[in-house]
Protein backbone atom coordinates (compact mmCIF):
# COMPACT_ATOMS: atom_id res chain seq x y z
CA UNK A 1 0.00 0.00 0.00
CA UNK A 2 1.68 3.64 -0.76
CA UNK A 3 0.97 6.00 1.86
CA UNK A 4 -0.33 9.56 1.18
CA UNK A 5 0.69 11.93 3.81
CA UNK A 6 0.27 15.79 1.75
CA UNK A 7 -2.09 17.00 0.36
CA UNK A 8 -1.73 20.44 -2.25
CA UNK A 9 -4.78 22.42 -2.47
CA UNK A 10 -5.91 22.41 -5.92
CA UNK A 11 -2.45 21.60 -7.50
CA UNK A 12 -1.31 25.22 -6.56
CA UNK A 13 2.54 25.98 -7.85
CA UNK A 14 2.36 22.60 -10.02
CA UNK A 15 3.40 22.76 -13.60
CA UNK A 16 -0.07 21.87 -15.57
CA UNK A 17 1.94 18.78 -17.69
CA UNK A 18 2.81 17.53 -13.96
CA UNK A 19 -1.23 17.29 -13.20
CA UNK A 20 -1.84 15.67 -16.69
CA UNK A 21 0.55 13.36 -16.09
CA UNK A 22 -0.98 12.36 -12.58
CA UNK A 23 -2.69 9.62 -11.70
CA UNK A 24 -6.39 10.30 -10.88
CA UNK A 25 -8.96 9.21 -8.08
CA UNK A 26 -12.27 9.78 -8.38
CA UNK A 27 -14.41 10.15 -4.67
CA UNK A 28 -17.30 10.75 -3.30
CA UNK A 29 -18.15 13.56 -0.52
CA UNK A 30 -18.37 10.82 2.56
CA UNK A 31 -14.93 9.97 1.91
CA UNK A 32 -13.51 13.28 1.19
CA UNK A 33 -14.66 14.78 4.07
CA UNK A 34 -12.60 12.36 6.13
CA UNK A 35 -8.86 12.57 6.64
CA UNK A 36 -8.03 9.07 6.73
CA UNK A 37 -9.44 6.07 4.34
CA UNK A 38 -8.08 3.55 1.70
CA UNK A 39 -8.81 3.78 -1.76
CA UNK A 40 -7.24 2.48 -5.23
CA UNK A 41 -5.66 5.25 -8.15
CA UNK A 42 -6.12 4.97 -11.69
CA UNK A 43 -3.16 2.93 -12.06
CA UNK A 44 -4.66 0.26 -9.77
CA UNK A 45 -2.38 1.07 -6.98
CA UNK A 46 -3.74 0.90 -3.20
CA UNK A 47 -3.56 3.58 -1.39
CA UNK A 48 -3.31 4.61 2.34
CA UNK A 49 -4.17 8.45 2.92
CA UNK A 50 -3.17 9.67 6.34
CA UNK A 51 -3.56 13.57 6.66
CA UNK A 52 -3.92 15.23 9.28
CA UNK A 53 -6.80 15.75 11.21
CA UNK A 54 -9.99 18.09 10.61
CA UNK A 55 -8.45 17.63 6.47
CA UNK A 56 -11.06 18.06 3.88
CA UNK A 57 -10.42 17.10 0.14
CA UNK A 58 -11.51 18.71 -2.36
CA UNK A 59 -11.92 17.72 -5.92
CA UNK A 60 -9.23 19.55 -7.89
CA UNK A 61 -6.65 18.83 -4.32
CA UNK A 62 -3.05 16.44 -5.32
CA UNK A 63 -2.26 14.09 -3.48
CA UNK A 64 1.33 13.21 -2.57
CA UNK A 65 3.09 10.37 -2.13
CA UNK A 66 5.17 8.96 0.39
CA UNK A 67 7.00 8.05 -3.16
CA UNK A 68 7.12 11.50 -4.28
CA UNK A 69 4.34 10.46 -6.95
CA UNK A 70 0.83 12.77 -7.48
CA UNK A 71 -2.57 11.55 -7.99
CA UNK A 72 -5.03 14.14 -8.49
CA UNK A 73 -8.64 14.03 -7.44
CA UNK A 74 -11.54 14.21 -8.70
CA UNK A 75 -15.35 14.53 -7.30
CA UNK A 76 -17.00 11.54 -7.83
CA UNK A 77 -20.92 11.71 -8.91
CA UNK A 78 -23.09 10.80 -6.38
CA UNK A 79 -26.94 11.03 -5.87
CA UNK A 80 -27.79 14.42 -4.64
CA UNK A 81 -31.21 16.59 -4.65
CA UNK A 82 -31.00 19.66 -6.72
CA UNK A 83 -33.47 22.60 -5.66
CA UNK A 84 -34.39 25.07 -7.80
CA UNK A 85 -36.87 28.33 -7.12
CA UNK A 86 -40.37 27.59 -8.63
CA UNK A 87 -40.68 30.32 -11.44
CA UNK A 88 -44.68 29.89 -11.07
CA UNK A 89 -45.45 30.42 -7.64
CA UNK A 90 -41.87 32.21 -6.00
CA UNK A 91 -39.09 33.56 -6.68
CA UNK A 92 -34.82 32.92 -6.88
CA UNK A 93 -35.31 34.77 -3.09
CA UNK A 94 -37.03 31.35 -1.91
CA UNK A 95 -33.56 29.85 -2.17
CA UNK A 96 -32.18 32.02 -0.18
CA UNK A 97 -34.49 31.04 2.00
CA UNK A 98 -34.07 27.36 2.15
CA UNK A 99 -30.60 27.72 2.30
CA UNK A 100 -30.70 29.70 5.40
CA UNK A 101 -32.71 27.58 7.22
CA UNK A 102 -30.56 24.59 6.24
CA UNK A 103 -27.74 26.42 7.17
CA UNK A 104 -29.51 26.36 10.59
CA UNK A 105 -29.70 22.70 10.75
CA UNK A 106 -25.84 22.16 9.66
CA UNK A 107 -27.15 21.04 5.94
CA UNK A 108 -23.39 20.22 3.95
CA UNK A 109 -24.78 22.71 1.10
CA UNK A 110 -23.66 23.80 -2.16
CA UNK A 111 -24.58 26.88 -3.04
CA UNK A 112 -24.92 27.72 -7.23
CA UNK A 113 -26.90 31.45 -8.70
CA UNK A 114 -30.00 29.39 -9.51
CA UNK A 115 -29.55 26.17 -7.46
CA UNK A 116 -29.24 24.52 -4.22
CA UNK A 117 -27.38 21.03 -3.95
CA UNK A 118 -27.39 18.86 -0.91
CA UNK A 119 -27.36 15.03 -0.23
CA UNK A 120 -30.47 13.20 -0.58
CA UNK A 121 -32.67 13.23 2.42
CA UNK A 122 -36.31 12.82 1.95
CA UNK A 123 -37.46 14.88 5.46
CA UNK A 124 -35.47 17.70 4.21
CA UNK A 125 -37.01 16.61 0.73
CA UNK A 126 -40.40 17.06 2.11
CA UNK A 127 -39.74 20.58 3.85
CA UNK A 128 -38.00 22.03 0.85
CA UNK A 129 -41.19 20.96 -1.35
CA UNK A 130 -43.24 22.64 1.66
CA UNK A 131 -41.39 26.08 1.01
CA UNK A 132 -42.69 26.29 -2.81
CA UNK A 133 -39.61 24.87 -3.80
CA UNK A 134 -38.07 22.08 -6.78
CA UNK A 135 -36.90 19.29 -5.76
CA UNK A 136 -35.16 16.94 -8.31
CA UNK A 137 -32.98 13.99 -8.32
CA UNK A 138 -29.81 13.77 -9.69
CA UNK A 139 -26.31 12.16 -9.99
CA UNK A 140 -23.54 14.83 -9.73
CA UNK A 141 -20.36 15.59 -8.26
CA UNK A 142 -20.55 17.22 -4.69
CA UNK A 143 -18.68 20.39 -3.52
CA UNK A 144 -20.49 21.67 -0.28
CA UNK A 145 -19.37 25.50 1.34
CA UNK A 146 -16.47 25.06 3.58
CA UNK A 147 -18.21 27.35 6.33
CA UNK A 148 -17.82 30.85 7.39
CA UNK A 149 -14.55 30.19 9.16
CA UNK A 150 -12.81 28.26 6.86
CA UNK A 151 -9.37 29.64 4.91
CA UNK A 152 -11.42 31.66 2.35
CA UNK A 153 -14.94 30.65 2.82
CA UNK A 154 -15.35 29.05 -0.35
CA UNK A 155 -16.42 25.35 -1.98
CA UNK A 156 -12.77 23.99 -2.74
CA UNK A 157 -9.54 26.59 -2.33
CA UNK A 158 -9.37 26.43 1.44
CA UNK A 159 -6.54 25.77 3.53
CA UNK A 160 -7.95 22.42 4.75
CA UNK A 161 -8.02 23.07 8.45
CA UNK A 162 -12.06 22.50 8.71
CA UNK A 163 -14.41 19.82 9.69
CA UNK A 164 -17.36 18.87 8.18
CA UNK A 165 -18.38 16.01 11.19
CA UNK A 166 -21.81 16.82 10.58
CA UNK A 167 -24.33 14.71 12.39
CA UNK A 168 -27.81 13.23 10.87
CA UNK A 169 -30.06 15.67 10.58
CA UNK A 170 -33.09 15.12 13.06
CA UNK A 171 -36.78 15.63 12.94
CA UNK A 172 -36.33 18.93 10.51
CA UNK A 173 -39.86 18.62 10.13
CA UNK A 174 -40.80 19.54 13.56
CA UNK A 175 -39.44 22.46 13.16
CA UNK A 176 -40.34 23.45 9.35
CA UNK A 177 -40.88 27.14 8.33
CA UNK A 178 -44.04 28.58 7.12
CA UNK A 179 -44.52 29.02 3.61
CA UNK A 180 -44.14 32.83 4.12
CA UNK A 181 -44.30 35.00 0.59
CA UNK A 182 -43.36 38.73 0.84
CA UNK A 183 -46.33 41.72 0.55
CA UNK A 184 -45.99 41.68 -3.11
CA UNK A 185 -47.27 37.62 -3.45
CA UNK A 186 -51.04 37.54 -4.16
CA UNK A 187 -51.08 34.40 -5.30
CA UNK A 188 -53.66 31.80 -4.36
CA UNK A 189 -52.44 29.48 -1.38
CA UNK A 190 -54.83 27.33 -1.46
CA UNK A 191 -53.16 25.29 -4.46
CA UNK A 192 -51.94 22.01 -3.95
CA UNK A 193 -47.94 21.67 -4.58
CA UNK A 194 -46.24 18.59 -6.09
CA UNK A 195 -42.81 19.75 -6.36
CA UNK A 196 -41.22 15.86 -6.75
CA UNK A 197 -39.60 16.08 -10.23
CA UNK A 198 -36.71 13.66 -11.26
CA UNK A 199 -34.87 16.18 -13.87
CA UNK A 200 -38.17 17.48 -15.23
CA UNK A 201 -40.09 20.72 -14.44
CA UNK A 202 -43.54 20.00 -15.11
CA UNK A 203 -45.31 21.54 -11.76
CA UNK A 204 -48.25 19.45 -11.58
CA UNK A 205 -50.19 22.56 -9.83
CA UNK A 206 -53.69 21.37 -9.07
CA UNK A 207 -55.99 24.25 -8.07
């Protein structure tokens, strides 16, 4: 097994032919959140990543071996829920919104102009649909915010010294928002939402 103790944040101060000619890995968010897991290159090899603690990686991020060797990495697709403002019935401001109060519940978020991303999770599913919103199913790679205090605050040039040891989220429900539309809405609100769409917009309003 080749051990991987360094990690370079997005390849910074590497010639670009160096990064071509790296070895790749493609992973998922679960195990690039954590600092210490196995996992096999695109050359077959197996490899042992030891960083230290509290290290998040990124796609983009080079790894370095203990050989001297590079293997760059890349964010896997995954399932994830993609959450888009219904044009119909609200507004891009709904987003901001839901991401606020998922930012209350320590949601791992990614945050796009005219889209939310977050890991599939049908309570939070259920609110989101609840707040006017869409709600669609995908398979994509997954870059959530860093947080407020990490080195630069953004989705994947930070300094690596964060955690993202989120917990499940728990009984979101109980504590769902309103549907609450500013003094301009006069829509009706007595329509019947089914914001469930599986890469597809069709509303399905029933009034």
């Amino acid at each position: 097994m080749l051990t991987i103790n360094k990690l370079i944040p997005q390849g910074r101060g590497l010639a670009p032919v160096l990064r071509r000619r790296a070895a790749h890995l493609e992973l998922d968010w679960d195990v690039r959140q954590k600092s210490r897991f196995e996992a096999t290159d695109s050359l077959g090899r197996s490899l042992g990543v030891f960083l230290p603690r509290g290290t998040v990686v990124r796609g983009g991020d080079v790894l370095v071996a203990e050989d001297g060797s590079m293997i760059a990495v890349r964010a896997a697709p995954q399932p994830v829920l993609v959450v888009r403002h219904c044009s119909d019935h609200g507004s891009p401001f709904d987003l901001l919104r839901a991401a606020y109060h998922l930012g209350n519940r320590h949601v791992p978020l990614q945050l796009a102009p005219d889209h939310l991303k977050l890991e599939p999770d049908h309570v939070l599913a259920e609110l989101l649909r609840q707040m006017h919103l869409i709600v669609s199913a995908a398979t994509e790679p997954f870059e959530p915010e860093g947080g407020a205090y990490a080195d630069g605050g953004a989705g994947h040039a930070n300094g690596h010294d964060h955690g993202h040891d989120h917990g499940p989220v728990a009984a979101a429900s109980a504590t769902a928002p309103a549907h609450v539309h500013g003094p301009a809405c006069d829509h009706d609100h007595d329509h019947d939402h089914d914001h469930d769409h599986d890469h597809g917009h069709g509303h399905g309003h029933r009034h």
